[in-house]
Protein backbone atom coordinates (compact mmCIF):
# COMPACT_ATOMS: atom_id res chain seq x y z
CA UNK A 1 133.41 109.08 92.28
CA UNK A 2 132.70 112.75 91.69
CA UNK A 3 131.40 115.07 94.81
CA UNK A 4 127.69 115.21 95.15
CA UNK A 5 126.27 118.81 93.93
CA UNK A 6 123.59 118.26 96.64
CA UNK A 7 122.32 116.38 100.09
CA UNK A 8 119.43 114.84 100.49
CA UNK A 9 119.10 113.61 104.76
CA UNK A 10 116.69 110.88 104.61
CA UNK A 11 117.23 109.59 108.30
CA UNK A 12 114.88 106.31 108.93
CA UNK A 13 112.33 106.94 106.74
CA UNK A 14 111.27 104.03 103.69
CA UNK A 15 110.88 104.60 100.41
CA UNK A 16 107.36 103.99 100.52
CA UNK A 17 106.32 106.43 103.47
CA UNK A 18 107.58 109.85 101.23
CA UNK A 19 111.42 109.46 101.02
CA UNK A 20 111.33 109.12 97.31
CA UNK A 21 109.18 112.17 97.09
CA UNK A 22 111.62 113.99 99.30
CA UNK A 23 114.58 112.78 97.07
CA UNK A 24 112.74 113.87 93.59
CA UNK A 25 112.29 117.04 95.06
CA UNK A 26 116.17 117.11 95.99
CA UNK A 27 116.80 116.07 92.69
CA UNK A 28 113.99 118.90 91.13
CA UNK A 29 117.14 121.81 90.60
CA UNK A 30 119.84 119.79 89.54
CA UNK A 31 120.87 119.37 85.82
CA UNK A 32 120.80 116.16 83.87
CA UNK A 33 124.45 114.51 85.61
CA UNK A 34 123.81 116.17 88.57
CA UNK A 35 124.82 113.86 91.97
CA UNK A 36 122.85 113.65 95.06
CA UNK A 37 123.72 112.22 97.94
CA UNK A 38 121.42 110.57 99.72
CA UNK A 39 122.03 109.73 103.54
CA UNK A 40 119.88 107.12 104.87
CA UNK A 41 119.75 104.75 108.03
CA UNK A 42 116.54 103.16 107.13
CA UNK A 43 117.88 99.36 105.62
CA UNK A 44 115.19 98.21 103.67
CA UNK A 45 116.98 102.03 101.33
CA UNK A 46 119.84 99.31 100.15
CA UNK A 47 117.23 97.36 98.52
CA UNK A 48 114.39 99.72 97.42
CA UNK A 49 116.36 102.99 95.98
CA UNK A 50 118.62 100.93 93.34
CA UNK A 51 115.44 99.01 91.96
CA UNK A 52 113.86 102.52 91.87
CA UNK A 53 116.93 103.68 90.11
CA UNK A 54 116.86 101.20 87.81
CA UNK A 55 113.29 101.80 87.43
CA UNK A 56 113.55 105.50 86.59
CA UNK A 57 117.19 106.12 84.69
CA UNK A 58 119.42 107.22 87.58
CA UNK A 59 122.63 106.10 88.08
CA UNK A 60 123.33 104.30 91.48
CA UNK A 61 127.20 105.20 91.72
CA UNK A 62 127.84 104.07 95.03
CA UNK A 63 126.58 103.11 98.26
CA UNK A 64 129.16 104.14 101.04
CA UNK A 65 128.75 103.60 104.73
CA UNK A 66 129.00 107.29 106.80
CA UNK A 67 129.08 105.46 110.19
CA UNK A 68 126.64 104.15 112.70
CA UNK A 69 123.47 102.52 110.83
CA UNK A 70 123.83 105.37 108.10
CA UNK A 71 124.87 104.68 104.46
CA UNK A 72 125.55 107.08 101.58
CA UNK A 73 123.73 106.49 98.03
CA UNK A 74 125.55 108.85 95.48
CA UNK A 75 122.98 108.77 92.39
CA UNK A 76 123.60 110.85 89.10
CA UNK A 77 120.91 112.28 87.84
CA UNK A 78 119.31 111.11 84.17
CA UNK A 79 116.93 114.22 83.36
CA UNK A 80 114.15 116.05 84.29
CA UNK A 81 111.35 114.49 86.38
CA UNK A 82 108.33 115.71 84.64
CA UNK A 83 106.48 113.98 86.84
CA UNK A 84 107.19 115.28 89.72
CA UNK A 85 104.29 117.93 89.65
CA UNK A 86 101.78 115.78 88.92
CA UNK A 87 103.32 112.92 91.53
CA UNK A 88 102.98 115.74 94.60
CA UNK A 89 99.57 116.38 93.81
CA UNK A 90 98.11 112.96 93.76
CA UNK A 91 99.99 112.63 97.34
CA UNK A 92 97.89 115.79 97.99
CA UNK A 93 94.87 114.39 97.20
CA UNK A 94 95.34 110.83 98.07
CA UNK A 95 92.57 109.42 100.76
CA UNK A 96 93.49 107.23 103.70
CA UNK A 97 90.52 104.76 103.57
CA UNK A 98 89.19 102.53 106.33
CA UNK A 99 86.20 100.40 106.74
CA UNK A 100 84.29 99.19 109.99
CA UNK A 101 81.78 96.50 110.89
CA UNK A 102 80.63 95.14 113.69
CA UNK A 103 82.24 92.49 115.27
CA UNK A 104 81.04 90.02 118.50
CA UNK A 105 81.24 91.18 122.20
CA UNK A 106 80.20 94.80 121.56
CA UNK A 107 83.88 95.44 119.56
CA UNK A 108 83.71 96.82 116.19
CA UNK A 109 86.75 95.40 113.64
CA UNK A 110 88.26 97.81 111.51
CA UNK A 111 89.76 96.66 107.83
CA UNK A 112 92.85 99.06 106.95
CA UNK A 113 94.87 98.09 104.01
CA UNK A 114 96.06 94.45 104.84
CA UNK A 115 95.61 95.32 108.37
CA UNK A 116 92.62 94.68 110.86
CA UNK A 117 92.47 96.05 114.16
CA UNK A 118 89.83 95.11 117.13
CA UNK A 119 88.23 97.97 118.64
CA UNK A 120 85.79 98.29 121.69
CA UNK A 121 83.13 100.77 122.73
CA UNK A 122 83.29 103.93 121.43
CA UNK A 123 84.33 105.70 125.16
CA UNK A 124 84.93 103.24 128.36
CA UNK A 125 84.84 103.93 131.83
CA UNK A 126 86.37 100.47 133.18
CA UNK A 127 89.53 99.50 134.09
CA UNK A 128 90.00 96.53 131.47
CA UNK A 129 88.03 95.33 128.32
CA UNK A 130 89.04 92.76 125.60
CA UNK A 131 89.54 95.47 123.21
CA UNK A 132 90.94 99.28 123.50
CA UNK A 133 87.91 102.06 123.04
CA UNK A 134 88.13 104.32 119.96
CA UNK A 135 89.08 107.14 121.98
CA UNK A 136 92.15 105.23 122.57
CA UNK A 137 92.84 104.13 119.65
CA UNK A 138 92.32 107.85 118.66
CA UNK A 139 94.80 108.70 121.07
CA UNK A 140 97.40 105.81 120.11
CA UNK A 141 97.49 107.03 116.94
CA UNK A 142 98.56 110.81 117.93
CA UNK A 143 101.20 108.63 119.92
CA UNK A 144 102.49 106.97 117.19
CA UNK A 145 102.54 109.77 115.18
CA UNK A 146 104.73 112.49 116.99
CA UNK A 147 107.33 109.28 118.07
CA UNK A 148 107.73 108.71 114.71
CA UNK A 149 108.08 111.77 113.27
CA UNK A 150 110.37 112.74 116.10
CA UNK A 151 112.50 109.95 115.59
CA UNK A 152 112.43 110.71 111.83
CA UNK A 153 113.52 114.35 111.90
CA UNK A 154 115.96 113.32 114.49
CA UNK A 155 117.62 110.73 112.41
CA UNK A 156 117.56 113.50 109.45
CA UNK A 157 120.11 115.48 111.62
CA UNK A 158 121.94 112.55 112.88
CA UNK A 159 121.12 112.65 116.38
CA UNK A 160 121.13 109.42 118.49
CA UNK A 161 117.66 108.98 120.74
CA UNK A 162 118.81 106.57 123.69
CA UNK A 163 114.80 106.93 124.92
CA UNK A 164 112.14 107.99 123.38
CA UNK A 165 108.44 107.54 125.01
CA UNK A 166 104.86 109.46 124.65
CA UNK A 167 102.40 109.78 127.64
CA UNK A 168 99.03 111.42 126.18
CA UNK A 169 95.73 111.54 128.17
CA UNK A 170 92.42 113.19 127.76
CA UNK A 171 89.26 113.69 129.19
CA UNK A 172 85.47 114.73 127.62
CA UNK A 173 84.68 117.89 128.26
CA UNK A 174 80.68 116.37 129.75
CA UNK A 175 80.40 112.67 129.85
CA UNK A 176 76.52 113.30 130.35
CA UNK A 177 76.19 114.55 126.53
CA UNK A 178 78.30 111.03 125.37
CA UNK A 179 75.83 109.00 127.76
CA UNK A 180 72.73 110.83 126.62
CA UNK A 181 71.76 112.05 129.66
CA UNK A 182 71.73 115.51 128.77
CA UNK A 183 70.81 117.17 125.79
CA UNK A 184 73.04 120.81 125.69
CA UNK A 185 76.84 120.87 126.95
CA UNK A 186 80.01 120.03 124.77
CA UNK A 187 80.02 116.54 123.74
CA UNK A 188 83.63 116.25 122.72
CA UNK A 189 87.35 116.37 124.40
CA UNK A 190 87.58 118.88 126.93
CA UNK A 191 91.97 118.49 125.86
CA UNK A 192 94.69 116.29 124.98
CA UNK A 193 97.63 116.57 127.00
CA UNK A 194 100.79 114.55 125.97
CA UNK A 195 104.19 114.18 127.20
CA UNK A 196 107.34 113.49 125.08
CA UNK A 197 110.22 111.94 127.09
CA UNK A 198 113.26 111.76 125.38
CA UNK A 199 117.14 111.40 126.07
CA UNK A 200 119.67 112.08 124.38
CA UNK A 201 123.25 114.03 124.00
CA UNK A 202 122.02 116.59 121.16
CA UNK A 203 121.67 120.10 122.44
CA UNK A 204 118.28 120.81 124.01
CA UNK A 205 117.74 123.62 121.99
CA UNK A 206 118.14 121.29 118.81
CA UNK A 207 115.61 118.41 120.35
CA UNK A 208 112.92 121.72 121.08
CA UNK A 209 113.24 122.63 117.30
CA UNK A 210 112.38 119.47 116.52
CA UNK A 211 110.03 118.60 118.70
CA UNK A 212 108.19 121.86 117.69
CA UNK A 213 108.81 121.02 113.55
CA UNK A 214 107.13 117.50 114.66
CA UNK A 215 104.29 119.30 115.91
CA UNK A 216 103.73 121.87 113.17
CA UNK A 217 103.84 119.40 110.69
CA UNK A 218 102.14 116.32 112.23
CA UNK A 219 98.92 115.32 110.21
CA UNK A 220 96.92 114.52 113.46
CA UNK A 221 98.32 117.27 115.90
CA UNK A 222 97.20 119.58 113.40
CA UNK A 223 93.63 118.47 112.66
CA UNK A 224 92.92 117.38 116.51
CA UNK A 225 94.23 121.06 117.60
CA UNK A 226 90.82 122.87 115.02
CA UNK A 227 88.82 121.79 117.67
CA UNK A 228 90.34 120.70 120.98
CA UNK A 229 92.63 122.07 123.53
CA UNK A 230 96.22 120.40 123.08
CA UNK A 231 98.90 120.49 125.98
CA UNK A 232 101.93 118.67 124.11
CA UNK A 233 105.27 119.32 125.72
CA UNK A 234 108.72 117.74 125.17
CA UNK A 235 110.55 116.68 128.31
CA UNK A 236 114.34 115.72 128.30
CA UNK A 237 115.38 112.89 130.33
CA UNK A 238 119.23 113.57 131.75
């Protein structure tokens, strides 16, 4: 097997949340026979990246275990991907789409793909309710969102995470506006202030500059932070 003329760290993410963008993109300055390696530790990669091989021209060399739950792909190159171009700007201007409608009980369900998710009042001030409020949904799915891109962009630099947990709160800046009892005042978040916990043996210096890389390139921490106050700090657990 000839060395790879380039690396391509995919870490844990699937072929169908970017990593086959990322890998054309690795692929973009190599000549036609060019290999990239492509380091992976997502498993559902030993399935999906030879049928895309096959699909496109490559040639799947080998697939070589590197150790832990990461694998090697060595793939030669077949020729240019004119398509690249054209590929990264329909991810640019593809739409997430979601429809609502109201549902029994005062909860609203929302359709998402093959997905449907229960949601309750808008804001809540009780202690329990059949269904979580859409400001916590809202901020479940900045939750989910830094985790996962932590844990992806840790994985990329093969760094183990033996915890990894997100505490994120808010409050609105004048619950009177919300309630309608009060026509001027700020009607939205006053902040959002989150908490990473994580633990692991990596430097702390290499978990900051990824924790800040999560941030700067995090869909939702970046729209959320146009118009509200964010207060999101990584904390190491020893």
């Amino acid at each position: 097997m000839p060395p790879a003329d380039a690396v391509c760290e995919g870490g844990d993410l699937d072929c169908g949340s970017g990593l086959l963008l990322i890998i054309r993109d690795a692929f973009e300055p190599l000549s036609a026979g060019g290999v990239l390696e492509i380091r992976s530790s997502e498993i559902s990669v030993k399935e999906d990246l030879p049928a895309w091989c096959r699909m496109v021209g490559h040639a799947l060399l080998a697939a070589v275990p590197s150790g832990g739950r990461s694998t090697s792909y060595f793939v030669r190159k077949s020729g240019d991907d004119g398509a690249l171009a054209a590929d990264l700007e329909e991810a640019r201007k593809f739409r997430w789409q979601v429809r609502a409608a109201a549902a029994s009980g005062g909860t609203t369900k929302v359709f998402a793909r093959n997905h449907v998710l229960e949601i309750g009042q808008p804001a809540s001030f009780d202690t329990q309710d059949t269904a979580p409020s859409a400001i916590e949904v809202l901020l479940g799915a900045l939750a989910a969102d830094l985790v996962a891109g932590f844990r992806w962009r840790a994985s990329r630099e093969s760094i183990e995470l033996a915890q990894l947990e997100f505490s994120v709160s808010s409050r609105a800046s004048d619950p009177r506006v919300f309630l309608g009892l009060a026509q001027d005042g700020d009607g939205g978040l006053a902040e959002i202030e989150g908490r990473m916990y994580a633990q692991s043996d990596a430097a702390p210096e290499r978990l900051q500059a990824i924790w800040r890389d999560t941030l700067a390139r995090s869909l939702l921490a970046q729209t959320l932070g146009r118009g509200t106050r964010l207060d999101l700090a990584l904390k190491l657990i020893p």
